[in-house]
Protein backbone atom coordinates (compact mmCIF):
# COMPACT_ATOMS: atom_id res chain seq x y z
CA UNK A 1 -96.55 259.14 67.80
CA UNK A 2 -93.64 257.05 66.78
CA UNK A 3 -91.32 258.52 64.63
CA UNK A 4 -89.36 256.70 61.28
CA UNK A 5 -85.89 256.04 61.48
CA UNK A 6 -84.69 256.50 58.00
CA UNK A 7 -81.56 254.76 56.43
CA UNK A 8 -80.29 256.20 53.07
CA UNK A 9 -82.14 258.17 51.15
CA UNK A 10 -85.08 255.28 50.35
CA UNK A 11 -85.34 253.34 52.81
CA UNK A 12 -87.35 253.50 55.80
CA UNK A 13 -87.21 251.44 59.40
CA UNK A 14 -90.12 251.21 61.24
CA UNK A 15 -90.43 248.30 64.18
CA UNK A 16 -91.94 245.34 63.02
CA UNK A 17 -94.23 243.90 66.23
CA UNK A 18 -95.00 240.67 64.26
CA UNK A 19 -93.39 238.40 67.00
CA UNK A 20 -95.61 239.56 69.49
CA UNK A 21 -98.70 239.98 67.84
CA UNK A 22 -100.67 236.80 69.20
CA UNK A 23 -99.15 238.19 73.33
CA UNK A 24 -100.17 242.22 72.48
CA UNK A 25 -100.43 244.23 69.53
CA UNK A 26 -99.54 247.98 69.75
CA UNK A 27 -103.27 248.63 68.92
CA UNK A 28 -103.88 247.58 72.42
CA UNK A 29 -101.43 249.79 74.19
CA UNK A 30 -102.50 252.98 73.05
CA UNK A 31 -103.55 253.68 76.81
CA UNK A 32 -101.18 256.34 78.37
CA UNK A 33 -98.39 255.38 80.55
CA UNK A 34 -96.90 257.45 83.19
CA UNK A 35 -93.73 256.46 84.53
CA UNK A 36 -92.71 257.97 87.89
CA UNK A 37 -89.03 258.06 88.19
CA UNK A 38 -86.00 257.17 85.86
CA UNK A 39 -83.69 255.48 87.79
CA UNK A 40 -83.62 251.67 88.32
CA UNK A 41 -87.25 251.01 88.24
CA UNK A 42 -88.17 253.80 85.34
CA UNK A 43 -85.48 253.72 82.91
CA UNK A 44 -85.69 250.18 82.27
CA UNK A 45 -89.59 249.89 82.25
CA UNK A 46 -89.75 252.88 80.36
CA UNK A 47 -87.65 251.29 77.73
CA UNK A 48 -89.65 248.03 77.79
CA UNK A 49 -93.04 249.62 77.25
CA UNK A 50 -91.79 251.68 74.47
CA UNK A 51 -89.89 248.43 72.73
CA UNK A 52 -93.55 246.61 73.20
CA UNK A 53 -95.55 249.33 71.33
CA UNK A 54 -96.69 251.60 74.24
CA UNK A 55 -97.09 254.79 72.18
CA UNK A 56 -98.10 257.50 74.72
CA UNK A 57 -95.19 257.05 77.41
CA UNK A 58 -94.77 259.96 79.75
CA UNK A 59 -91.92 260.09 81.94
CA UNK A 60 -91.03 262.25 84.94
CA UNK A 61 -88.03 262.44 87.25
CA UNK A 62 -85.87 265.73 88.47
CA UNK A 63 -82.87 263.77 88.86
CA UNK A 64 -79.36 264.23 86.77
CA UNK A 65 -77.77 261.33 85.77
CA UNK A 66 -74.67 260.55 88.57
CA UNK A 67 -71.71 258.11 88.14
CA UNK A 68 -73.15 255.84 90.45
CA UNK A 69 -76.37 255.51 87.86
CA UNK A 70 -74.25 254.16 85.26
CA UNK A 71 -74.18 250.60 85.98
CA UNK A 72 -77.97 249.95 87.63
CA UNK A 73 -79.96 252.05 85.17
CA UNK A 74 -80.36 252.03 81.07
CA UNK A 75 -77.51 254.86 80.69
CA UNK A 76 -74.65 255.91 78.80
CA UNK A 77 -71.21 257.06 79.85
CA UNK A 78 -72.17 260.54 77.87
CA UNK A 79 -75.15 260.65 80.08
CA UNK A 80 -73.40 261.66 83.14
CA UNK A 81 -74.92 264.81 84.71
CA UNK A 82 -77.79 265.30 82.04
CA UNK A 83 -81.21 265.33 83.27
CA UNK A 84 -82.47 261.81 83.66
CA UNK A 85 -85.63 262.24 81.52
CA UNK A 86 -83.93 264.04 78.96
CA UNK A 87 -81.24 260.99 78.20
CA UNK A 88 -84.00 258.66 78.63
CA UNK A 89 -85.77 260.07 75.84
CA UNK A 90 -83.10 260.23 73.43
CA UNK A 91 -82.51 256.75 74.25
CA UNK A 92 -86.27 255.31 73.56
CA UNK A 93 -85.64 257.54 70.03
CA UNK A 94 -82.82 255.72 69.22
CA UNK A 95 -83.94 252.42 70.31
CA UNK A 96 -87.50 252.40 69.39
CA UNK A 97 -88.41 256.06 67.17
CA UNK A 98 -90.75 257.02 70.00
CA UNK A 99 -91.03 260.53 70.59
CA UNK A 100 -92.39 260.57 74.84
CA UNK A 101 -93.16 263.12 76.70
CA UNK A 102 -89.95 263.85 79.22
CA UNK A 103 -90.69 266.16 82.23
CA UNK A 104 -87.87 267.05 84.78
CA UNK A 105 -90.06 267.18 87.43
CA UNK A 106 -91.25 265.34 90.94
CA UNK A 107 -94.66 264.17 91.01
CA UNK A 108 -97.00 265.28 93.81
CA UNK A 109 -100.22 267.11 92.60
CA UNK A 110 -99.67 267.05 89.25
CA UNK A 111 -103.81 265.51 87.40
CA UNK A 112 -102.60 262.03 86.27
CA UNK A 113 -104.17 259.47 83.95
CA UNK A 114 -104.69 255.95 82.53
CA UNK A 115 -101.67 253.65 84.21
CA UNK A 116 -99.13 254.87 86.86
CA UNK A 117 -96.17 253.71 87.52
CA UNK A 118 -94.37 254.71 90.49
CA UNK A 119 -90.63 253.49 90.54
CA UNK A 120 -89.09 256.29 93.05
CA UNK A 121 -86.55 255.31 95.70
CA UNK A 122 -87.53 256.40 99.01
CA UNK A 123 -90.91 255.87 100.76
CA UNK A 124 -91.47 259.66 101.77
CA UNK A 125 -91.59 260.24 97.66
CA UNK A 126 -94.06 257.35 97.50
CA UNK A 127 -96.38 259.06 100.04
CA UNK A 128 -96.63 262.17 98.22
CA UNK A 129 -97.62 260.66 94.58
CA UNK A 130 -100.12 258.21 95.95
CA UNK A 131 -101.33 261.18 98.78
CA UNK A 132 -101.38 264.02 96.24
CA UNK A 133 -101.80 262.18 92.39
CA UNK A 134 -103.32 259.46 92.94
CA UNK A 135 -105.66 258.43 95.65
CA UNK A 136 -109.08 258.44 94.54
CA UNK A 137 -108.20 259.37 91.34
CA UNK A 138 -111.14 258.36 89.01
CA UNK A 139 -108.95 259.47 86.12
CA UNK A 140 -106.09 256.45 87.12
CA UNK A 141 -107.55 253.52 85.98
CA UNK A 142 -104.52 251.67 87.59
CA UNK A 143 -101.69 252.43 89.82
CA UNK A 144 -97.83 250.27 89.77
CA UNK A 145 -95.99 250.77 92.42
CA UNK A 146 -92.47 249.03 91.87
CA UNK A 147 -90.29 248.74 94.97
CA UNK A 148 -86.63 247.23 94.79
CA UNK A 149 -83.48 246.53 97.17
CA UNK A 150 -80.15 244.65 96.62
CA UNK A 151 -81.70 241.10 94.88
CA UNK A 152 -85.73 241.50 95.92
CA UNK A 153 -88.62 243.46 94.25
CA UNK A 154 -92.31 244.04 95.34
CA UNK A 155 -94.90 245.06 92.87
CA UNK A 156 -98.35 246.20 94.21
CA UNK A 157 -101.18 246.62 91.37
CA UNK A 158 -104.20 249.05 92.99
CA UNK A 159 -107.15 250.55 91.32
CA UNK A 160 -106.65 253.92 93.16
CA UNK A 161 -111.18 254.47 93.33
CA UNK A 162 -111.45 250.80 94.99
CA UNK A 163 -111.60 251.38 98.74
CA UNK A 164 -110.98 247.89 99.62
CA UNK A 165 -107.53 248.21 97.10
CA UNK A 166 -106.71 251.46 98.43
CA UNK A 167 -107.07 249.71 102.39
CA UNK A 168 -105.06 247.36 101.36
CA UNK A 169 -102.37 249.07 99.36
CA UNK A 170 -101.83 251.82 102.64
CA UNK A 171 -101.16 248.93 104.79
CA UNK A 172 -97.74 248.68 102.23
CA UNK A 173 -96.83 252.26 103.34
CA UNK A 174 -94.42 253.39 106.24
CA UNK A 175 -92.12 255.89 107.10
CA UNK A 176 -88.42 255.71 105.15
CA UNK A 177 -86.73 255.13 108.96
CA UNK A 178 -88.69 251.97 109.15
CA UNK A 179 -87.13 250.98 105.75
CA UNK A 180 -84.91 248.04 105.51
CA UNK A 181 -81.42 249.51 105.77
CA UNK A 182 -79.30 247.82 103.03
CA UNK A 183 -75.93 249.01 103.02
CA UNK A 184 -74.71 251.30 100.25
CA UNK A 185 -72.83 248.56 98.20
CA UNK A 186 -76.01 246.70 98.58
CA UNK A 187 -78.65 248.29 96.90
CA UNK A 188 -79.28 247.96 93.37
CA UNK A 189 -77.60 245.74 90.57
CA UNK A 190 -78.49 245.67 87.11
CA UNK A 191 -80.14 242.04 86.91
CA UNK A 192 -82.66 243.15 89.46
CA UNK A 193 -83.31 245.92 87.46
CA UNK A 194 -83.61 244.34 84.20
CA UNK A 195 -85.96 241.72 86.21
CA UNK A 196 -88.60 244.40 87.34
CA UNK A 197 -88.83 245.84 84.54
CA UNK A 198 -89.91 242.69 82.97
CA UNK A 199 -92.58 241.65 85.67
CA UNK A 200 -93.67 245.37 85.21
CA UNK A 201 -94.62 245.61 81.65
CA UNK A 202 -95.64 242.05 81.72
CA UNK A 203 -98.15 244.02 84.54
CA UNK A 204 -98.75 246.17 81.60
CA UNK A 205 -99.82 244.05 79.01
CA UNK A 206 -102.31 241.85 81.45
CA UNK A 207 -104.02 245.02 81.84
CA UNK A 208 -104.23 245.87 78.74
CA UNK A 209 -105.67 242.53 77.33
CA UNK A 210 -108.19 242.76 80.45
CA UNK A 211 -106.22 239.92 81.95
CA UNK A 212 -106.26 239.18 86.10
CA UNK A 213 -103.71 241.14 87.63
CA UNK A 214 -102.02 240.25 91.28
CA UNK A 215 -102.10 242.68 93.82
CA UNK A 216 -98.81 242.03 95.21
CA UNK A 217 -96.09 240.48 93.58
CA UNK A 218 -92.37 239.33 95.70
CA UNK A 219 -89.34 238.33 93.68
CA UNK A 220 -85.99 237.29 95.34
CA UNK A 221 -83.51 236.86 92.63
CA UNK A 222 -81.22 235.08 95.75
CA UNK A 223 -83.42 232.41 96.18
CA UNK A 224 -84.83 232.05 93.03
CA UNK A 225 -88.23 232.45 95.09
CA UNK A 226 -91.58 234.25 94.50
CA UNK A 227 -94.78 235.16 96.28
CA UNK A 228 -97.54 235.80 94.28
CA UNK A 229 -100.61 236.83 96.71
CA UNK A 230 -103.99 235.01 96.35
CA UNK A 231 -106.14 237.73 95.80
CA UNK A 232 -106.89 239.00 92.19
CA UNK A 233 -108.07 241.63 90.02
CA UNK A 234 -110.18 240.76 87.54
CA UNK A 235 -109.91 244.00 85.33
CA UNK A 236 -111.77 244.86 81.99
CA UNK A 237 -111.48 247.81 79.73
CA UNK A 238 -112.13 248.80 76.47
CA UNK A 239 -109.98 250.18 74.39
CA UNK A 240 -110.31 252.69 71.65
């Protein structure tokens, strides 16, 4: 439940979605949303979902917030060495008055629902949530999975109970020694991460409006080039 930022004694600030309203009201993101990680790929998204009206964010991540975060994910200097989900949440506060649910913790067996978003940074992590939370999960209705390195990002869509989606999203999986090996200075800047984040709500909202979603989606911010896959999925849902 979003919570009023007050100003004075009288008046009261509450965000006005009126722009928006003819893309995706806040009525139709009352789904819940888990986000997988806050670092590159989670804080932003996290932060975009909350500024379009997604009301029932949860967020998990074990991580403190390093030096090296500061200038690839949405944190402050005064961050440093907090817990990731805990300065992530007073950050969607401030920004938005959304109170979400912050959880230092990894994900691996943990009963997940509605939309996943996976946005952790090795593939051996990425084995465990989709091995223990979400394969053949009938409670995920959809699963995210963000990838990102130096100027490129993936995005895979899967319906986790769909055995021809869950085929094809396991043929995306390998071992993290078979993982491009970008150097360190290479790995992350923040337009890339600003840029996921983007394609991943706008993920978001298709789903919620019951609009086709890609499976696979390739963006290379070098070459101003994409590859969008040819194979849809046509997704409807009602929402309450």
């Amino acid at each position: 439940m979003s919570r009023e930022t007050q100003r004075g004694s009288s008046e009261i600030i509450t965000p006005d979605y009126w722009r928006q309203l003819d893309l995706v009201t806040p009525g139709e993101l009352t789904l819940p949303v888990t986000v997988v990680g806050a670092g590159g790929i989670g804080s932003p998204t996290a932060l975009a979902l909350a500024k379009m009206g997604c009301s029932r964010l949860t967020v998990y991540d074990p991580d403190l917030v390093e030096p090296h975060n500061l200038p690839n994910q949405f944190y402050r200097l005064k961050d440093s060495a907090r817990p990731k989900v805990e300065a992530l949440r007073d950050l969607i506060r401030s920004f938005t008055g959304l109170e979400i649910v912050a959880l230092q913790e990894a994900v691996s067996q943990q009963r997940l629902s509605g939309l996943v978003i996976s946005g952790v940074d090795s593939m051996s992590a990425r084995q465990a949530i989709w091995q223990g939370a979400i394969r053949y999960r009938s409670t995920v209705e959809l699963y995210i999975d963000a990838r990102m390195g130096a100027e490129v990002c993936r995005i895979y869509s899967v319906r986790p109970s769909d055995p021809e989606d869950v085929r094809a999203y396991e043929s995306t999986l390998y071992d993290d020694n078979q993982a491009t090996d970008d150097a360190c200075t290479a790995q992350a800047i923040i337009y890339n991460v600003l840029s996921i984040a983007g394609l991943i709500a706008s993920q978001v909202k298709k789903y919620a409006k019951g609009e086709p979603l890609n499976r696979e989606i390739i963006f290379d911010l070098k070459t101003l080039s994409s590859l969008v896959n040819g194979v849809y999925l046509i997704i409807r849902r009602g929402l309450s």
